[in-house]
PDB file of N, CA and C in Angstrom:
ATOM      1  N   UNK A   1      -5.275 -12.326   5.889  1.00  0.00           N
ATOM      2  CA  UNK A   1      -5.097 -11.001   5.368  1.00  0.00           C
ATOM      3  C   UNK A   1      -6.142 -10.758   4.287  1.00  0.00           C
ATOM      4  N   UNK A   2      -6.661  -9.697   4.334  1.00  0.00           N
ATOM      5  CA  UNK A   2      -7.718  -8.835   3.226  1.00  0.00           C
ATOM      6  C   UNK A   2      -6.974  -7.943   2.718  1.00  0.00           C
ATOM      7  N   UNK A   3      -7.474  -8.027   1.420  1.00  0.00           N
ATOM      8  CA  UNK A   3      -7.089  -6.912   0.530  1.00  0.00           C
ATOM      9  C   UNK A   3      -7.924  -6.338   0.137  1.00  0.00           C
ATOM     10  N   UNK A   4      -8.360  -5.042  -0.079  1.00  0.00           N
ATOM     11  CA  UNK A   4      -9.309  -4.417  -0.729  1.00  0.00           C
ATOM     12  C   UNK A   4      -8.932  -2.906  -1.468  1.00  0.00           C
ATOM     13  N   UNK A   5      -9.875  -2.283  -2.587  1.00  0.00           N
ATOM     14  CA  UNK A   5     -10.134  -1.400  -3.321  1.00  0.00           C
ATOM     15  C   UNK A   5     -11.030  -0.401  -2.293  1.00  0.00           C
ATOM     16  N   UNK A   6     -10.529   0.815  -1.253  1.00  0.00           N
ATOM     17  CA  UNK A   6     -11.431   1.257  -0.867  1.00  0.00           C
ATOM     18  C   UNK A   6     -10.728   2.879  -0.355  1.00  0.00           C
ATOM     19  N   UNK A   7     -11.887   3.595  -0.219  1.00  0.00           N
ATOM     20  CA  UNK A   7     -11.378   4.649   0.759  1.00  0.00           C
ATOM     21  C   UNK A   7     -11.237   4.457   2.497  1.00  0.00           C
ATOM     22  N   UNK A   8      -9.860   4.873   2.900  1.00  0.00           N
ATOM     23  CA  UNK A   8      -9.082   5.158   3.736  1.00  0.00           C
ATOM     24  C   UNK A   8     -10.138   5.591   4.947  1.00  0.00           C
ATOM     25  N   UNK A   9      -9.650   5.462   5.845  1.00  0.00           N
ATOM     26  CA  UNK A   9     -10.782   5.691   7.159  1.00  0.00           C
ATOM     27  C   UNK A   9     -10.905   7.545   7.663  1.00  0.00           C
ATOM     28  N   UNK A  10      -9.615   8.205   6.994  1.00  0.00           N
ATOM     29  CA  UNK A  10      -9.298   9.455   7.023  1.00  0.00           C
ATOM     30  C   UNK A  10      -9.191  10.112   5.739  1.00  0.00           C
ATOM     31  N   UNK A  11      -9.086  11.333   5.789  1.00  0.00           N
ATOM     32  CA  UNK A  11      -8.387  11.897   4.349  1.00  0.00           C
ATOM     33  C   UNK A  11      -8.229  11.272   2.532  1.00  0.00           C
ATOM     34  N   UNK A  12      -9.510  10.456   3.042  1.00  0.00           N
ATOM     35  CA  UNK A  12      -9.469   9.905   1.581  1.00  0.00           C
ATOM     36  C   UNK A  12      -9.441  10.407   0.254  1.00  0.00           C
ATOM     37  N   UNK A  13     -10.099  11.615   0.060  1.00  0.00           N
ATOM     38  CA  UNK A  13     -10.354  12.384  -0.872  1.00  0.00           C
ATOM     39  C   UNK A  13      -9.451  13.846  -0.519  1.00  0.00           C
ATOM     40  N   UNK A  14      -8.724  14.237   0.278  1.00  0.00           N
ATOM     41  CA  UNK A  14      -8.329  15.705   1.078  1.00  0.00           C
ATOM     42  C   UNK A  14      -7.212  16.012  -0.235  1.00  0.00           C
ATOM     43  N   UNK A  15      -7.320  16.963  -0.856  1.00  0.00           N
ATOM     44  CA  UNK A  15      -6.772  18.115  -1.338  1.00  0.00           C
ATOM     45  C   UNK A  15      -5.274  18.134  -1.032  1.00  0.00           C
ATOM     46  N   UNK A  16      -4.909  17.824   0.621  1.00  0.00           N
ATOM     47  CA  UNK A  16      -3.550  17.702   0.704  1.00  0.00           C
ATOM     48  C   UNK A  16      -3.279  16.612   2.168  1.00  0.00           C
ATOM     49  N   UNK A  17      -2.141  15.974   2.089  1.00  0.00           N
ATOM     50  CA  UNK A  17      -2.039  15.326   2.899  1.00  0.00           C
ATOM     51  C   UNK A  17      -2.788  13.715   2.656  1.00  0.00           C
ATOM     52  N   UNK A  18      -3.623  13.508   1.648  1.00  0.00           N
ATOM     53  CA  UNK A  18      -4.424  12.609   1.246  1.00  0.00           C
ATOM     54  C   UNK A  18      -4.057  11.461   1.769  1.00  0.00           C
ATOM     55  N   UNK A  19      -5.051  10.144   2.448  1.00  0.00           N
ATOM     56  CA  UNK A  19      -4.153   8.641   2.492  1.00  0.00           C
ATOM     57  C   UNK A  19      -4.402   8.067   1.345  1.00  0.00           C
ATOM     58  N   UNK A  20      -3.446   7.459   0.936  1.00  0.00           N
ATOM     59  CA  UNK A  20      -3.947   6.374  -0.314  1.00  0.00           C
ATOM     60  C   UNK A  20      -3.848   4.914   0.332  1.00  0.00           C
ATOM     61  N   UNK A  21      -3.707   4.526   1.330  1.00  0.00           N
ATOM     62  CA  UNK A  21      -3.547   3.134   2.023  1.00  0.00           C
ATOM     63  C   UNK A  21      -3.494   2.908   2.988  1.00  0.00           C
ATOM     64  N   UNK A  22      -3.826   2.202   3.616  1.00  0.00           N
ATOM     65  CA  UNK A  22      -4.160   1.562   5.277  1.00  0.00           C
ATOM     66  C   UNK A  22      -3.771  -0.135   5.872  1.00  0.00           C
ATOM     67  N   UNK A  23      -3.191  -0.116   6.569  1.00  0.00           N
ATOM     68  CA  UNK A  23      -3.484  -1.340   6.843  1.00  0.00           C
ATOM     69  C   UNK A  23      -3.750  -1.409   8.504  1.00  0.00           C
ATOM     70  N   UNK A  24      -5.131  -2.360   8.876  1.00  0.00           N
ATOM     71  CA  UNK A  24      -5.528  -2.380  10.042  1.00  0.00           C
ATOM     72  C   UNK A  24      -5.016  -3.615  10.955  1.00  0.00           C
ATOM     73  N   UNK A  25      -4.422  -3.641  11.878  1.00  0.00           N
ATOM     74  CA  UNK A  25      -4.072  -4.939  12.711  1.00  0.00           C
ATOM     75  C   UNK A  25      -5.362  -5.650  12.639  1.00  0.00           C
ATOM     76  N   UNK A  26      -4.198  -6.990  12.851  1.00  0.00           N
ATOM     77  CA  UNK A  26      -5.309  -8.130  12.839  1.00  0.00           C
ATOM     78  C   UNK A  26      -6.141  -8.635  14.475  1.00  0.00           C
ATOM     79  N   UNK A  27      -5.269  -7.307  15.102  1.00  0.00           N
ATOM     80  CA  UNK A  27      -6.507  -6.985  16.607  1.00  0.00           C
ATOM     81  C   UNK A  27      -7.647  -6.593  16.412  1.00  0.00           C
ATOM     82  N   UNK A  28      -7.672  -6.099  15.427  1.00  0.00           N
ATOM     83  CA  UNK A  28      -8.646  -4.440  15.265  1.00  0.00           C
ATOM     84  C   UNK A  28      -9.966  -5.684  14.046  1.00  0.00           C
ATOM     85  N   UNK A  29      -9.422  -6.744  13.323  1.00  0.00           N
ATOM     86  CA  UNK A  29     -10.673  -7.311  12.747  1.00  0.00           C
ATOM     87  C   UNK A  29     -11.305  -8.791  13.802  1.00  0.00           C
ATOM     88  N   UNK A  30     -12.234  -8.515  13.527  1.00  0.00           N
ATOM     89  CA  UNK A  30     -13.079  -9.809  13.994  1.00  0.00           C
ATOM     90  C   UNK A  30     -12.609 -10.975  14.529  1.00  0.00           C
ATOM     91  N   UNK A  31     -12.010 -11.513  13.106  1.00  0.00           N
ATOM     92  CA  UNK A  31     -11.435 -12.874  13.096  1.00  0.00           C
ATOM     93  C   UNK A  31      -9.891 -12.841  12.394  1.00  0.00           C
ATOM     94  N   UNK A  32      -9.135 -11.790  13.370  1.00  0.00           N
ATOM     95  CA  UNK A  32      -7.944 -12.050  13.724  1.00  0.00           C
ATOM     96  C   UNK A  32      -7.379 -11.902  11.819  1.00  0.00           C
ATOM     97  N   UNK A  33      -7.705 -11.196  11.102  1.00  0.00           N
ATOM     98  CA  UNK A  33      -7.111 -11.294  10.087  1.00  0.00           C
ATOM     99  C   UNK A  33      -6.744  -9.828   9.979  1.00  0.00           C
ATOM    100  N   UNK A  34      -5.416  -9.273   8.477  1.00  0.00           N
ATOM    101  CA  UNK A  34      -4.740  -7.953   8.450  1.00  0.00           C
ATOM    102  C   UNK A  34      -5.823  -7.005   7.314  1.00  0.00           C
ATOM    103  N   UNK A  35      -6.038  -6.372   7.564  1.00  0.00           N
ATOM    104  CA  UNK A  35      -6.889  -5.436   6.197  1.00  0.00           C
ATOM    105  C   UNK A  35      -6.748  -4.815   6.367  1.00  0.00           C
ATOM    106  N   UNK A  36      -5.857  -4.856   4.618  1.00  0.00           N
ATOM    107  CA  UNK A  36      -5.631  -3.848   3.746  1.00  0.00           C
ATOM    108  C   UNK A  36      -6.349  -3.218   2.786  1.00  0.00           C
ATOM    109  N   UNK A  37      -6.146  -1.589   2.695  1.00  0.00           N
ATOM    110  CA  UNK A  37      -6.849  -1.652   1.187  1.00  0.00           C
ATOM    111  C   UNK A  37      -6.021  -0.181   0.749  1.00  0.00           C
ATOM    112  N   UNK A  38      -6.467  -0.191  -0.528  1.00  0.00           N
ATOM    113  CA  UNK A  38      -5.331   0.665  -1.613  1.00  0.00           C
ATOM    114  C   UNK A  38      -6.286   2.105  -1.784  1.00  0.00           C
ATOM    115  N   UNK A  39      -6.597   3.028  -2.015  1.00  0.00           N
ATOM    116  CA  UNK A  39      -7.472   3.698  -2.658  1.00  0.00           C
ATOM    117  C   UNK A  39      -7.780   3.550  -3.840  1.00  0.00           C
ATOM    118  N   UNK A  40      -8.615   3.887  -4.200  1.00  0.00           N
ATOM    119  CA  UNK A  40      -9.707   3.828  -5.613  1.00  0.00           C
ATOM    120  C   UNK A  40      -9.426   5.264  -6.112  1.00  0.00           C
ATOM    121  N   UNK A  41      -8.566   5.932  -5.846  1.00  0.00           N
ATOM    122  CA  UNK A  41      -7.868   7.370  -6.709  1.00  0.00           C
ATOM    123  C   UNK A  41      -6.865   6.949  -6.923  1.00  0.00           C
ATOM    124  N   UNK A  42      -6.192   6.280  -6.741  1.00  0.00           N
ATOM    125  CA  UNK A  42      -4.957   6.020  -7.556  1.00  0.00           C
ATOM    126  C   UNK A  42      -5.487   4.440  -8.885  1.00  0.00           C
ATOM    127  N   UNK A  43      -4.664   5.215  -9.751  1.00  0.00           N
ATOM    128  CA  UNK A  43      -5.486   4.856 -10.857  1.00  0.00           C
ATOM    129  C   UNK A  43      -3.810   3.554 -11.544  1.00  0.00           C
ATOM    130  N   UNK A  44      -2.958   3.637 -11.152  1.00  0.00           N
ATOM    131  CA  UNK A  44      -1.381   3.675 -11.638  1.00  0.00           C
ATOM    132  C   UNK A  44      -0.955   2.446 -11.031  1.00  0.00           C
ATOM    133  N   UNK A  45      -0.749   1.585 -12.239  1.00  0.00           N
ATOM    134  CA  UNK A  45      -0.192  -0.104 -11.718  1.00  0.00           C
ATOM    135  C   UNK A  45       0.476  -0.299 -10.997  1.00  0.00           C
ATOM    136  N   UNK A  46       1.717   0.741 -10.742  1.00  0.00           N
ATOM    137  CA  UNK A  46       2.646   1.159 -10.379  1.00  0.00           C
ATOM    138  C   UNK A  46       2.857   0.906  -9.246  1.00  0.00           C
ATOM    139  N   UNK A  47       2.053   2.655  -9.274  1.00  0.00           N
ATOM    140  CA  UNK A  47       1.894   3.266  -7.577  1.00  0.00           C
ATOM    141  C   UNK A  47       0.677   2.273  -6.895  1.00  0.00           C
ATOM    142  N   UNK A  48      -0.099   1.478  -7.428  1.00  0.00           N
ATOM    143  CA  UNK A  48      -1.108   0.865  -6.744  1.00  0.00           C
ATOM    144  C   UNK A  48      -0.087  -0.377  -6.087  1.00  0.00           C
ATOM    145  N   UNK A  49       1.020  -0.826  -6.890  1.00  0.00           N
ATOM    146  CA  UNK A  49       1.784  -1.957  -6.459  1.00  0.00           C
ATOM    147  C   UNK A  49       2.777  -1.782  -4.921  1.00  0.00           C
ATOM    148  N   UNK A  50       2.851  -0.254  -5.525  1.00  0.00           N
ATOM    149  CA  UNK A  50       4.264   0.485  -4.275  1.00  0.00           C
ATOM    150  C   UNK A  50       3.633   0.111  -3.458  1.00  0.00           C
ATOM    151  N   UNK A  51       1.604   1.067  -3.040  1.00  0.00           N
ATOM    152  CA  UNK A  51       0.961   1.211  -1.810  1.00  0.00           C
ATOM    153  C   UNK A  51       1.193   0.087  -1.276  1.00  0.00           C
ATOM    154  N   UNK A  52       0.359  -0.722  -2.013  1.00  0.00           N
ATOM    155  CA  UNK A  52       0.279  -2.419  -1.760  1.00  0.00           C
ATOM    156  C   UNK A  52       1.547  -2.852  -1.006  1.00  0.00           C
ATOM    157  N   UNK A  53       2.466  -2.738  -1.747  1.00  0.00           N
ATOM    158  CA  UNK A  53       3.962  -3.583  -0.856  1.00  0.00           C
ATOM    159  C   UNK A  53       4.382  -2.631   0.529  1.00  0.00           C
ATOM    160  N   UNK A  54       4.400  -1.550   0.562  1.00  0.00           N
ATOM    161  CA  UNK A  54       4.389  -0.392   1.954  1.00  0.00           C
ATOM    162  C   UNK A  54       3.069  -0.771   2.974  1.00  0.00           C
ATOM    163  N   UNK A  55       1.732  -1.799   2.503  1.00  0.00           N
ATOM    164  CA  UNK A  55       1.210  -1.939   3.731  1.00  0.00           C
ATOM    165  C   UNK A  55       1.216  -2.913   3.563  1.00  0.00           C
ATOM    166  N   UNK A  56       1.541  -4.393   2.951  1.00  0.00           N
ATOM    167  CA  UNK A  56       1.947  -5.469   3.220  1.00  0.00           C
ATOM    168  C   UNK A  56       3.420  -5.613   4.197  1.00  0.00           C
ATOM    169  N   UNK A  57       4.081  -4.531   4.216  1.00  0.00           N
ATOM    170  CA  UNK A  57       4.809  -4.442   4.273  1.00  0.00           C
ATOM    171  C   UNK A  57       5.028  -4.399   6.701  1.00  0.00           C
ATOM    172  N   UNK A  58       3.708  -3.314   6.374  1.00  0.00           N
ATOM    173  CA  UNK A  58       3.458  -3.104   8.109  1.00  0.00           C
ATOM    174  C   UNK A  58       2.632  -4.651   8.392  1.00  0.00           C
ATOM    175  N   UNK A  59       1.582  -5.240   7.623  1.00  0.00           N
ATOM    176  CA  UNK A  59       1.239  -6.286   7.885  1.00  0.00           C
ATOM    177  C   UNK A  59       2.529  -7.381   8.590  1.00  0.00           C
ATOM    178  N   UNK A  60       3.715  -7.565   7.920  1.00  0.00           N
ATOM    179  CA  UNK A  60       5.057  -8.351   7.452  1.00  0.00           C
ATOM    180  C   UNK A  60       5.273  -8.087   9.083  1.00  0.00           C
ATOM    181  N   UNK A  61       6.164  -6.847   9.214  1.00  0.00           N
ATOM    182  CA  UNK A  61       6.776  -6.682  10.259  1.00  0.00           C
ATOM    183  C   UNK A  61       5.601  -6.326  11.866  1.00  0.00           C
ATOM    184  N   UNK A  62       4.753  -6.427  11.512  1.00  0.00           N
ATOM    185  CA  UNK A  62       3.815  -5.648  12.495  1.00  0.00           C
ATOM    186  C   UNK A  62       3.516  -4.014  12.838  1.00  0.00           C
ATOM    187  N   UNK A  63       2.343  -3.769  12.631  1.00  0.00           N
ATOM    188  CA  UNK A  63       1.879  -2.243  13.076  1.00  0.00           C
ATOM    189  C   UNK A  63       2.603  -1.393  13.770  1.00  0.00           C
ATOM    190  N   UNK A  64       2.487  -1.848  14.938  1.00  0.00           N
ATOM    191  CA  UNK A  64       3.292  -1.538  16.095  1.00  0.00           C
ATOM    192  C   UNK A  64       4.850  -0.837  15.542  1.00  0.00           C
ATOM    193  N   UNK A  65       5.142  -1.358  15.063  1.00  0.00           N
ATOM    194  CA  UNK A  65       6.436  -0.909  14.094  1.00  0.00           C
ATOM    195  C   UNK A  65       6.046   0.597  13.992  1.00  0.00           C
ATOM    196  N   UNK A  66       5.377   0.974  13.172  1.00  0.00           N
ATOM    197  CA  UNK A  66       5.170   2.523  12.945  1.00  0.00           C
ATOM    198  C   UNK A  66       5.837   2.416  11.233  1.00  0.00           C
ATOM    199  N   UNK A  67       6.517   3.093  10.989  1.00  0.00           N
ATOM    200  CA  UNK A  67       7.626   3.102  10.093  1.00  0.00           C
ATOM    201  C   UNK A  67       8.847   3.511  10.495  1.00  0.00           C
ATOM    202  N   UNK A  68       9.329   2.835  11.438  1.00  0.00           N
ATOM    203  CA  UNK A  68      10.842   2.745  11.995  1.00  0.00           C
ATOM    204  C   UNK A  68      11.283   1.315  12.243  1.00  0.00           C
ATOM    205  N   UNK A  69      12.391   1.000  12.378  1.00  0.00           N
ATOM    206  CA  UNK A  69      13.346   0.085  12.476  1.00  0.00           C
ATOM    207  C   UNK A  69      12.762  -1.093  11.745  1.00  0.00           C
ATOM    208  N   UNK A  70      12.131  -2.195  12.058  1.00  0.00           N
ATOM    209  CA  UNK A  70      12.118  -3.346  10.842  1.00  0.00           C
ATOM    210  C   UNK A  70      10.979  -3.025   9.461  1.00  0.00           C
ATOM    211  N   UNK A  71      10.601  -1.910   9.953  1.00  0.00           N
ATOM    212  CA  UNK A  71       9.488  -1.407   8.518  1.00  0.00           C
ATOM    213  C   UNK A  71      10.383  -0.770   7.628  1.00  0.00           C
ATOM    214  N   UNK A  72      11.329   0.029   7.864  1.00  0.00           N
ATOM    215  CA  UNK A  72      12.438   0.730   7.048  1.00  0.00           C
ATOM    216  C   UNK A  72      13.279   0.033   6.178  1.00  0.00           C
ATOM    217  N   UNK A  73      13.782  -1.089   7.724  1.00  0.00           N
ATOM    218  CA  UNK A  73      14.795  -1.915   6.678  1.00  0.00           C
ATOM    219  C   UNK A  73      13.956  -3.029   5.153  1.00  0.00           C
ATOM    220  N   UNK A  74      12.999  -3.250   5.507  1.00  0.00           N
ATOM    221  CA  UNK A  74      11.978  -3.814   4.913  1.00  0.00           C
ATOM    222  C   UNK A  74      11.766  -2.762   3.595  1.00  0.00           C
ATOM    223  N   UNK A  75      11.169  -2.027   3.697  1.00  0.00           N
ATOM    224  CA  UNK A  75      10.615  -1.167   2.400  1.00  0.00           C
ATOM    225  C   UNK A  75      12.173  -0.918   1.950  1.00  0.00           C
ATOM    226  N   UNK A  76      13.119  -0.529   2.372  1.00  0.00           N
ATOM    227  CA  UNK A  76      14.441  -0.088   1.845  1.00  0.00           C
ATOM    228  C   UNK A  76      14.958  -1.470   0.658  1.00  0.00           C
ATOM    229  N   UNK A  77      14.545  -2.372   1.435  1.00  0.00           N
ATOM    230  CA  UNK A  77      15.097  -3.511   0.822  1.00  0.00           C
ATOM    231  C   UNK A  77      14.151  -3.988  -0.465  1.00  0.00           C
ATOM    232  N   UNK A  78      13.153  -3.529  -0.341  1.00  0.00           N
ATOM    233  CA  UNK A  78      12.134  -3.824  -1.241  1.00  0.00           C
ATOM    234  C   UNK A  78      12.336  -2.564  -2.802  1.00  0.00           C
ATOM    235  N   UNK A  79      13.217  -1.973  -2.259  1.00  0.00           N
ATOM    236  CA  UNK A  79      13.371  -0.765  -3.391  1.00  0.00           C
ATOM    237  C   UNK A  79      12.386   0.674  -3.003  1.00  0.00           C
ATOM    238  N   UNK A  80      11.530   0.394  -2.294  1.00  0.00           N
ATOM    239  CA  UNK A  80      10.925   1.805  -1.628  1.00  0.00           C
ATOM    240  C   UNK A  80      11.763   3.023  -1.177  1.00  0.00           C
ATOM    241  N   UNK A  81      11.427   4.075  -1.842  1.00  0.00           N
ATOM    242  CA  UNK A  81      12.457   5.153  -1.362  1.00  0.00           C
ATOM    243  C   UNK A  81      11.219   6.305  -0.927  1.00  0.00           C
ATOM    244  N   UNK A  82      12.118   7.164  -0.828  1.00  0.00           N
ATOM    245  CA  UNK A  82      11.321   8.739   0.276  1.00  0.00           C
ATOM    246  C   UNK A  82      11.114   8.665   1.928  1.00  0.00           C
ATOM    247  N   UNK A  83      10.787   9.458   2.156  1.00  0.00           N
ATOM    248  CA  UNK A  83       9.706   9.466   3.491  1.00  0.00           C
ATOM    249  C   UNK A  83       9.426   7.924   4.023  1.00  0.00           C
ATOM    250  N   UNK A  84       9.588   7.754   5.409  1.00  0.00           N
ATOM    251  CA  UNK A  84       8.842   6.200   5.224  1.00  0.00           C
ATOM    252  C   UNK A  84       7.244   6.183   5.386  1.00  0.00           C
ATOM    253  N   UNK A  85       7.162   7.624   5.419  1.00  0.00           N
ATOM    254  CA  UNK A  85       5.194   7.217   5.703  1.00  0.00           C
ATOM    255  C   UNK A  85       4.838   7.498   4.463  1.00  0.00           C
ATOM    256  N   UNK A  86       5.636   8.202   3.773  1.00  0.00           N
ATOM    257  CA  UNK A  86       5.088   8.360   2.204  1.00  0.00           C
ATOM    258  C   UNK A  86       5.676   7.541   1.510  1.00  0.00           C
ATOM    259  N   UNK A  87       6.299   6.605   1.219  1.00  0.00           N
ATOM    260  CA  UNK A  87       7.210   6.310   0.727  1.00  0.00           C
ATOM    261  C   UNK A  87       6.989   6.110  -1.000  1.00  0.00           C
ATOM    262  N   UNK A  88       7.714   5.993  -2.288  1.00  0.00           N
ATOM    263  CA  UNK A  88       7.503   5.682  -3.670  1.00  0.00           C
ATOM    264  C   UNK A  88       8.343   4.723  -4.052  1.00  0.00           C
ATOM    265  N   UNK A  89       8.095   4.133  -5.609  1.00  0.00           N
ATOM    266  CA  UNK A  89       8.707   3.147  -6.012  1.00  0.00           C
ATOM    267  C   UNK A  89      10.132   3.859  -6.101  1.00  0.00           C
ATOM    268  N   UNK A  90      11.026   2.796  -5.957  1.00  0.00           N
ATOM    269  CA  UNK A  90      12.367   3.390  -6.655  1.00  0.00           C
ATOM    270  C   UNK A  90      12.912   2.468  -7.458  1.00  0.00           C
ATOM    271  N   UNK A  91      14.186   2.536  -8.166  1.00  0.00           N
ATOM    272  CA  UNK A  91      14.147   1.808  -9.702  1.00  0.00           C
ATOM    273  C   UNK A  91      14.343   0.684  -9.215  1.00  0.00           C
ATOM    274  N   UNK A  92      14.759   0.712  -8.394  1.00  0.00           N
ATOM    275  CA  UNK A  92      14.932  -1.178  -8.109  1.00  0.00           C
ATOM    276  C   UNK A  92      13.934  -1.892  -7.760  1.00  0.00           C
ATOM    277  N   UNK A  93      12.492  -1.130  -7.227  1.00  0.00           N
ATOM    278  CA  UNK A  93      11.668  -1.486  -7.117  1.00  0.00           C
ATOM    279  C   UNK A  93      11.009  -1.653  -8.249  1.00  0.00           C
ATOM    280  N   UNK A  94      10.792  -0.959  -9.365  1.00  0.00           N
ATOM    281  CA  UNK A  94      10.269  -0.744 -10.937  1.00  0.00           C
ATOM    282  C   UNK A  94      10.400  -1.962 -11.381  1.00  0.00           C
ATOM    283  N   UNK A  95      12.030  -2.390 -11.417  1.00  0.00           N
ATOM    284  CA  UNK A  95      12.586  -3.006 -11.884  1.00  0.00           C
ATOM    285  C   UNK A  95      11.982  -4.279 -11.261  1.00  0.00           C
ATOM    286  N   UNK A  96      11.919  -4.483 -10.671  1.00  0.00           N
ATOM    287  CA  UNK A  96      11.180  -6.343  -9.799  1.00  0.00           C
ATOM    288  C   UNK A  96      10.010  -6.590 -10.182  1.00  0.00           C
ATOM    289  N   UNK A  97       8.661  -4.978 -10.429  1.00  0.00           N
ATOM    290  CA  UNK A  97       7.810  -5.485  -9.997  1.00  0.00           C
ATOM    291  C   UNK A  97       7.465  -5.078 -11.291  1.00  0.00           C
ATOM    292  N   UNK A  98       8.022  -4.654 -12.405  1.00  0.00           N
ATOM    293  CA  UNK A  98       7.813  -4.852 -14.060  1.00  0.00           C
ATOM    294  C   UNK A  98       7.396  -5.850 -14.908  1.00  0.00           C
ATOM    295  N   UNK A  99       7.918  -7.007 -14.622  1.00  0.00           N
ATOM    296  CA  UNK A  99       7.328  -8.411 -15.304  1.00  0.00           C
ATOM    297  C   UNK A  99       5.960  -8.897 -14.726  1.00  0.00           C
ATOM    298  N   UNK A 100       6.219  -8.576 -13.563  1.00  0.00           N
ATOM    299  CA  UNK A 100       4.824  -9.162 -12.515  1.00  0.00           C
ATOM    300  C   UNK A 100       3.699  -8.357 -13.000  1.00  0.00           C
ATOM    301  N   UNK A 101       3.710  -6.952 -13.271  1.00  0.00           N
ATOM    302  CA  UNK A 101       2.828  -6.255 -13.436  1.00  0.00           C
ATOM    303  C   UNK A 101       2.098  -6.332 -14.945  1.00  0.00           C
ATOM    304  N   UNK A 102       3.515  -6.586 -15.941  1.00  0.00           N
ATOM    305  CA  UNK A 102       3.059  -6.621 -17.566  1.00  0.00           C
ATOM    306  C   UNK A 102       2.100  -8.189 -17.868  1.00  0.00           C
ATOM    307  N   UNK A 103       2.675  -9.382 -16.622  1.00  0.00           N
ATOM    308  CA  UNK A 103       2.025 -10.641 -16.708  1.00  0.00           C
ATOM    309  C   UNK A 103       0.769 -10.765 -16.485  1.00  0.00           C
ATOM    310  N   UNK A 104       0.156  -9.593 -15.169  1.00  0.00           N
ATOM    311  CA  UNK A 104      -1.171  -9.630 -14.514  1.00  0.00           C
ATOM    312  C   UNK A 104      -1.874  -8.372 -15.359  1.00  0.00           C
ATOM    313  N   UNK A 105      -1.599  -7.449 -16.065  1.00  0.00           N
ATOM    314  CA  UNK A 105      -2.255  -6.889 -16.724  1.00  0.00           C
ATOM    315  C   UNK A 105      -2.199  -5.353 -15.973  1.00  0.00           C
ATOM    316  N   UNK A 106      -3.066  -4.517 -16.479  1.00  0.00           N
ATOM    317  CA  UNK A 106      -3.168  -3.078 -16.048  1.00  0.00           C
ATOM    318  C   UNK A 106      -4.525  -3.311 -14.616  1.00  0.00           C
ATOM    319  N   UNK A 107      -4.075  -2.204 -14.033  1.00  0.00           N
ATOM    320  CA  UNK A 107      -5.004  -2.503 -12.573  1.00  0.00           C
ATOM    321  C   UNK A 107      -5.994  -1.704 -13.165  1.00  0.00           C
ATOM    322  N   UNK A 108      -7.225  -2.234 -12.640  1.00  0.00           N
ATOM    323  CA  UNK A 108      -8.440  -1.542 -13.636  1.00  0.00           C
ATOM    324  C   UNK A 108      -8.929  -1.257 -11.886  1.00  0.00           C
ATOM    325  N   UNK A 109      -9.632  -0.065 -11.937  1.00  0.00           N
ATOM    326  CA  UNK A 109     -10.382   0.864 -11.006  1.00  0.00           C
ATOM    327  C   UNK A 109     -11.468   0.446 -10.784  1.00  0.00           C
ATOM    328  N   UNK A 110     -12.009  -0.183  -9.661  1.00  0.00           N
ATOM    329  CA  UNK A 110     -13.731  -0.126  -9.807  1.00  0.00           C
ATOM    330  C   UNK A 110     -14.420   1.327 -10.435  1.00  0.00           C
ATOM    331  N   UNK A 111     -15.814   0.927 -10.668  1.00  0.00           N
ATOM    332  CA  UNK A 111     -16.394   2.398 -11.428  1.00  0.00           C
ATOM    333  C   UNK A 111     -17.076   2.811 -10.684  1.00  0.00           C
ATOM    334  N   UNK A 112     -16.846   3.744  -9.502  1.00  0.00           N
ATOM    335  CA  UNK A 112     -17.688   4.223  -8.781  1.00  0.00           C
ATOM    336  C   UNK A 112     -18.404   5.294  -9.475  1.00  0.00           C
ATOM    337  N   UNK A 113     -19.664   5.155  -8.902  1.00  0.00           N
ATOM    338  CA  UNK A 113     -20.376   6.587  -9.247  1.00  0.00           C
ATOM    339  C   UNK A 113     -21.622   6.709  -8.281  1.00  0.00           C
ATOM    340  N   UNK A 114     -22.023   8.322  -8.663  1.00  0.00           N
ATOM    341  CA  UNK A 114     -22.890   8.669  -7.311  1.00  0.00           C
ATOM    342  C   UNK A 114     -24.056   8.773  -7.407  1.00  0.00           C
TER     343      UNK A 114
END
């Protein structure tokens, strides 16, 4: 599995509807590995942690899943609430991933520029 800081293969920057995260089967890379990556607009320890666990999350159960049946019960259980394609932290999620986050520090943004 890869992780990365990047824009989305769609709608990276779009006004509405925006992706902030992706994760690609490990059909779809080279050498059989999952890549992920978060966007570089979300700036928020937080919400960078939610994205992160919602596409570790399709990595976990497999793509193919979509966001129905073992991706649901999965993010549900993880404290993820809303939409399952949108999904946000919810307090129980806050709550888990609070120490982890104050231990590793604030997520710092690469500095893109043009």
């Amino acid at each position: 599995m890869r992780l990365t800081c990047g824009f989305p293969s769609v709608r990276g920057i779009a006004a509405k509807n925006q992706r902030i995260g992706e994760c690609w089967s490990n059909t779809r890379s080279g050498d059989d590995h999952y890549e992920i990556l978060v966007s570089p607009v979300i700036a928020d320890s937080m919400r960078v942690a939610g994205i992160l666990a919602h596409e570790l999350i399709h990595a976990s159960v497999g793509v193919e899943h979509g966001h129905k049946g073992p991706f649901r019960q999965m993010a549900k259980a993880l404290g993820l609430k809303g939409k399952m394609t949108a999904t946000t932290e919810g307090e129980a999620f806050k709550r888990l991933l609070a120490p982890i986050l104050e231990a590793v520090g604030p997520f710092r943004m690469p500095n893109f520029t043009r």
